[in-house]
Protein backbone atom coordinates (compact mmCIF):
# COMPACT_ATOMS: atom_id res chain seq x y z
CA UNK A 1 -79.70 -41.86 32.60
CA UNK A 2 -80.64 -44.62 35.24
CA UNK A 3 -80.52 -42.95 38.65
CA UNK A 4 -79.24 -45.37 41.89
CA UNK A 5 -81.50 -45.17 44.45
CA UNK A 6 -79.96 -46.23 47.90
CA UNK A 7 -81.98 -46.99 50.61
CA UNK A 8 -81.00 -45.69 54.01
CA UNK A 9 -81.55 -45.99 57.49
CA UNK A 10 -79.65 -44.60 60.76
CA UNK A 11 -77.21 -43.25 61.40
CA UNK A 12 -77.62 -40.32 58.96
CA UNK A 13 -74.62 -38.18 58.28
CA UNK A 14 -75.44 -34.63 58.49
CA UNK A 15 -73.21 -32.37 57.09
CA UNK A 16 -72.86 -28.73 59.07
CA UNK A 17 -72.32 -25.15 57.61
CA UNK A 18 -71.48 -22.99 59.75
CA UNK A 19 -72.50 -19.44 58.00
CA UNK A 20 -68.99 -17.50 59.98
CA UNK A 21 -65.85 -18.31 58.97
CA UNK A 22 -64.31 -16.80 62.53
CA UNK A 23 -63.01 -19.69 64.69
CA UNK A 24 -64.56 -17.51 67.88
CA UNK A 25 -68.14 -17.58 66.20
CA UNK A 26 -71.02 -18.05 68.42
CA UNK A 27 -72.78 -20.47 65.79
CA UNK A 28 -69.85 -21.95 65.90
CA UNK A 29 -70.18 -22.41 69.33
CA UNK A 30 -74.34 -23.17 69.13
CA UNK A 31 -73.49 -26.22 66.40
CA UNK A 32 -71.35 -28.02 68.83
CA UNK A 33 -73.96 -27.55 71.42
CA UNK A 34 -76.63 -28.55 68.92
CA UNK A 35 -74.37 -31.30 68.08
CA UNK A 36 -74.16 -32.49 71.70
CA UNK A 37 -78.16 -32.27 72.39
CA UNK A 38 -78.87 -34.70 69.19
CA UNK A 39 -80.49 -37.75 69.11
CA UNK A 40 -78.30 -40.57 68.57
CA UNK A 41 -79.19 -41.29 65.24
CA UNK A 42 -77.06 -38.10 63.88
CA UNK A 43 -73.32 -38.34 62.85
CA UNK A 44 -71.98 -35.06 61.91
CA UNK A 45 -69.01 -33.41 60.28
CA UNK A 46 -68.25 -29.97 59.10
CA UNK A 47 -68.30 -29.38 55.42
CA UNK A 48 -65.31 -26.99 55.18
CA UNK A 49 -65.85 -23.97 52.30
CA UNK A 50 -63.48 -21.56 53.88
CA UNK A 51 -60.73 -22.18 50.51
CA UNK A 52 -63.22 -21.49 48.14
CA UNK A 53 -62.35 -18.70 45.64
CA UNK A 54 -65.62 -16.32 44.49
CA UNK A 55 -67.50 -18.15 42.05
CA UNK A 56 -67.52 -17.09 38.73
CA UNK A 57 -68.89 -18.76 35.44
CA UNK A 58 -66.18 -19.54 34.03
CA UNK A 59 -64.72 -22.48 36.29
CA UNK A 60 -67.99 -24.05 34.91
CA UNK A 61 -65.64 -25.69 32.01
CA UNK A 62 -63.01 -26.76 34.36
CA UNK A 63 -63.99 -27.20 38.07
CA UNK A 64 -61.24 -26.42 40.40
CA UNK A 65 -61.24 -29.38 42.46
CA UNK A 66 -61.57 -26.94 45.96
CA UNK A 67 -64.63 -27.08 44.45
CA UNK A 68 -65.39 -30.53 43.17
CA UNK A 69 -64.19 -31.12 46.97
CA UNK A 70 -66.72 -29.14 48.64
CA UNK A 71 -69.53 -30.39 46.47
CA UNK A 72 -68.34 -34.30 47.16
CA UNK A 73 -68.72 -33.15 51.21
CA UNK A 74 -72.26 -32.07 50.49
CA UNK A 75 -73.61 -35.07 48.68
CA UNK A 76 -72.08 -37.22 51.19
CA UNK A 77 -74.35 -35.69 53.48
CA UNK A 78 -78.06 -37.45 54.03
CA UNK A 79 -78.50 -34.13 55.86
CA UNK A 80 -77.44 -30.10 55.81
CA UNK A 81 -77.34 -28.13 58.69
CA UNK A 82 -76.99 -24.42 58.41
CA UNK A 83 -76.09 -22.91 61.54
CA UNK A 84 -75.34 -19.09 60.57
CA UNK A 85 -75.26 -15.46 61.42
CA UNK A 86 -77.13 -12.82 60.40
CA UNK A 87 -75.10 -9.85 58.10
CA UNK A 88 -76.67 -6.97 57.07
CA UNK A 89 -80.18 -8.23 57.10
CA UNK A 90 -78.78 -11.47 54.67
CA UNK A 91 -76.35 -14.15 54.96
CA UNK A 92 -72.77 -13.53 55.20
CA UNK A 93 -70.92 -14.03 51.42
CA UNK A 94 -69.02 -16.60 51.85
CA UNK A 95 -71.73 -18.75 52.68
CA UNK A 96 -73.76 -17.36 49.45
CA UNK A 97 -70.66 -18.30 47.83
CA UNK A 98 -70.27 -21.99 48.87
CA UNK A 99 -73.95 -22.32 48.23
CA UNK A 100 -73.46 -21.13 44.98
CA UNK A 101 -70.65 -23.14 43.87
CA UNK A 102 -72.64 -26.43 45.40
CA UNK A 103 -75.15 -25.69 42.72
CA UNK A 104 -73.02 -25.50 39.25
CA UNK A 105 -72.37 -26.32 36.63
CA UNK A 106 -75.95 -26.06 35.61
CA UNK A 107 -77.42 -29.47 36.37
CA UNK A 108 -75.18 -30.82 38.94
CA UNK A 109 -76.42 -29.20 42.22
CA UNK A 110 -75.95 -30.77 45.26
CA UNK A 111 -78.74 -29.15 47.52
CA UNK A 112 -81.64 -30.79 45.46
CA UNK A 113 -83.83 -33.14 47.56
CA UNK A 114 -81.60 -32.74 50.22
CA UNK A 115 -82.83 -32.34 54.30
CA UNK A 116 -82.00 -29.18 55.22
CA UNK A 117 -82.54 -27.47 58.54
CA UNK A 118 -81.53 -23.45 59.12
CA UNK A 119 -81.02 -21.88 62.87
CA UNK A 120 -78.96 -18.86 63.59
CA UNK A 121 -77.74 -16.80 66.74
CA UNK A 122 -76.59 -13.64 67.38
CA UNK A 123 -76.15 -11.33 70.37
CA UNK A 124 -79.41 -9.10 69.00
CA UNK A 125 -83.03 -9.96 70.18
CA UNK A 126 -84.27 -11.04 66.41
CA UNK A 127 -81.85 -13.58 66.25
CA UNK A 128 -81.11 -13.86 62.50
CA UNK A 129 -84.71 -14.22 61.56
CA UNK A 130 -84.03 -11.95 58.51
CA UNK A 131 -81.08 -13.70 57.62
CA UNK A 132 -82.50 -17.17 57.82
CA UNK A 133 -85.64 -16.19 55.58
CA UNK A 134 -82.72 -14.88 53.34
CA UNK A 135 -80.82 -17.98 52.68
CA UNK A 136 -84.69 -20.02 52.92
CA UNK A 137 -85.52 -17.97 49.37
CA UNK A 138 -81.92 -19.20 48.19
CA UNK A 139 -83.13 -22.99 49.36
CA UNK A 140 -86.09 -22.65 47.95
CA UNK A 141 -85.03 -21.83 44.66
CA UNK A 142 -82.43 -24.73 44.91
CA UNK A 143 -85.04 -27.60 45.33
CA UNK A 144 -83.69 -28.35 48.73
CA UNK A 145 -85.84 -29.86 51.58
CA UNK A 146 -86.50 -27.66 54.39
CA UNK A 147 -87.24 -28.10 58.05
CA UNK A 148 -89.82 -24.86 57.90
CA UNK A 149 -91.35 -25.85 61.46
CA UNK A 150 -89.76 -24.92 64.39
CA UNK A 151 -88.39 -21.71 63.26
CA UNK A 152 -84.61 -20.99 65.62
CA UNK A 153 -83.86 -17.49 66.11
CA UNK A 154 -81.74 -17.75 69.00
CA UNK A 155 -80.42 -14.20 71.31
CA UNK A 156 -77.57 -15.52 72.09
CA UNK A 157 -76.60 -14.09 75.59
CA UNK A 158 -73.11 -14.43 77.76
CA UNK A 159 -72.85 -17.50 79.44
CA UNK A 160 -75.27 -19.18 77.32
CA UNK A 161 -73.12 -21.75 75.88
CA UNK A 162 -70.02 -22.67 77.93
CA UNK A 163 -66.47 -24.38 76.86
CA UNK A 164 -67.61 -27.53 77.21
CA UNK A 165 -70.52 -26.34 74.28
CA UNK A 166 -73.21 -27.46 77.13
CA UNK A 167 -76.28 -25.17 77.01
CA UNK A 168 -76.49 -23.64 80.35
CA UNK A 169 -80.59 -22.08 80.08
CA UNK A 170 -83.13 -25.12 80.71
CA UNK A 171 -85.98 -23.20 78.60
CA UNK A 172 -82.79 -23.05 75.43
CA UNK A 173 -81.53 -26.37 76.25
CA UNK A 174 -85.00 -27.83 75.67
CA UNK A 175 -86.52 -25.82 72.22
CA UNK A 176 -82.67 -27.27 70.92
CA UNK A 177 -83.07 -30.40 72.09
CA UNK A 178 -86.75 -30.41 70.60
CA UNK A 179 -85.27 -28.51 67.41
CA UNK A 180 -82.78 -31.65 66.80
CA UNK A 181 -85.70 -34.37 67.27
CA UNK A 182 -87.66 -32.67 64.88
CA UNK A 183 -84.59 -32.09 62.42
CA UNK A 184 -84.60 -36.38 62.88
CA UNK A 185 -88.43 -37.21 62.35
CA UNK A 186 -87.57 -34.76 59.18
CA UNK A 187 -84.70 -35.58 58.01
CA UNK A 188 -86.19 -39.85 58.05
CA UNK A 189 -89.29 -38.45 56.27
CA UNK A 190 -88.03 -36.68 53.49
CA UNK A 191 -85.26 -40.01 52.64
CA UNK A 192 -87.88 -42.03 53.09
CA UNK A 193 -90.41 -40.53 50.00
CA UNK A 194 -87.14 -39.24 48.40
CA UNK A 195 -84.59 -41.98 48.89
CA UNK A 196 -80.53 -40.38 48.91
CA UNK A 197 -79.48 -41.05 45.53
């Protein structure tokens, strides 16, 4: 099978997961700041997962199309964003779940060769490290690209992030702001030696 290779320059879409499906999450409210401190070369848009049912093996002979949906968001994306918390030392399970279901049937994932870049918060002082290194292992088994340098653990405080999603700590709003560059000089890299396709 001939494989398309597109060539692409900016704007890249990135598509963000937000690891909480609560509409009062705090990575909720760290991807719109994240989204607001990015270099004008990003577009982004939510890739929704919140309808998906628990994967099981047996949809692999007849997709739901929740599903088929959810996987067409992803390979839109020239980008993935992971912006989750930490639960119980892992990632929460609906995100396992949506990851899952992006990578079946057998041979049809969606996360191969694709940019990704993982940050967390959370009100404790580790900041989802263990978390992020969890769904890393589950990125690294999928073949996707990963942002590994700067590492984002952020202790998300009160007041840190106000309504208007602007980060109100210089020091934070400046490691983001770096964060996002980085994510960009990545993100052009890895398209550029492995074209979107």
């Amino acid at each position: 099978m001939k494989i398309e290779i597109i060539e692409h320059e900016p704007p890249y879409r990135v598509g963000v997961l937000i690891g909480s499906l609560s509409t009062a999450s705090i990575n909720r409210r760290l991807a719109h700041a994240l989204e607001k401190l990015a270099p004008p070369e990003f577009e982004f848009y939510e890739v929704d997962y919140s309808k998906l049912p628990l994967y099981n093996r047996d949809f692999d002979a007849d997709y739901p199309q929740v599903a088929l949906d959810f996987k067409e968001q992803v390979r839109e994306a020239d980008a993935i964003m992971f912006v989750t918390p930490e639960y119980n030392r892992s990632i929460p399970g609906a995100l396992k779940n949506a990851i899952d279901w992006g990578s079946r049937p057998w041979g049809t994932s969606v996360w191969v060769d694709k940019p990704t870049a993982v940050i967390g918060a959370s009100g404790g002082q580790i900041g989802t490290a263990v978390g992020q290194q969890s769904l890393r292992s589950t990125l690294s088994f999928l073949n996707a690209r990963q942002m590994t340098s700067p590492e984002a653990y952020i202790h998300f405080t009160p007041g840190l992030v106000d309504d208007r999603g602007d980060v109100t700590v210089d020091s934070t709003r400046e490691f983001l702001t770096m964060f996002m560059e980085k994510f960009l000089e990545f993100t052009a890299r890895v398209l550029t030696v492995i074209p979107k396709h």
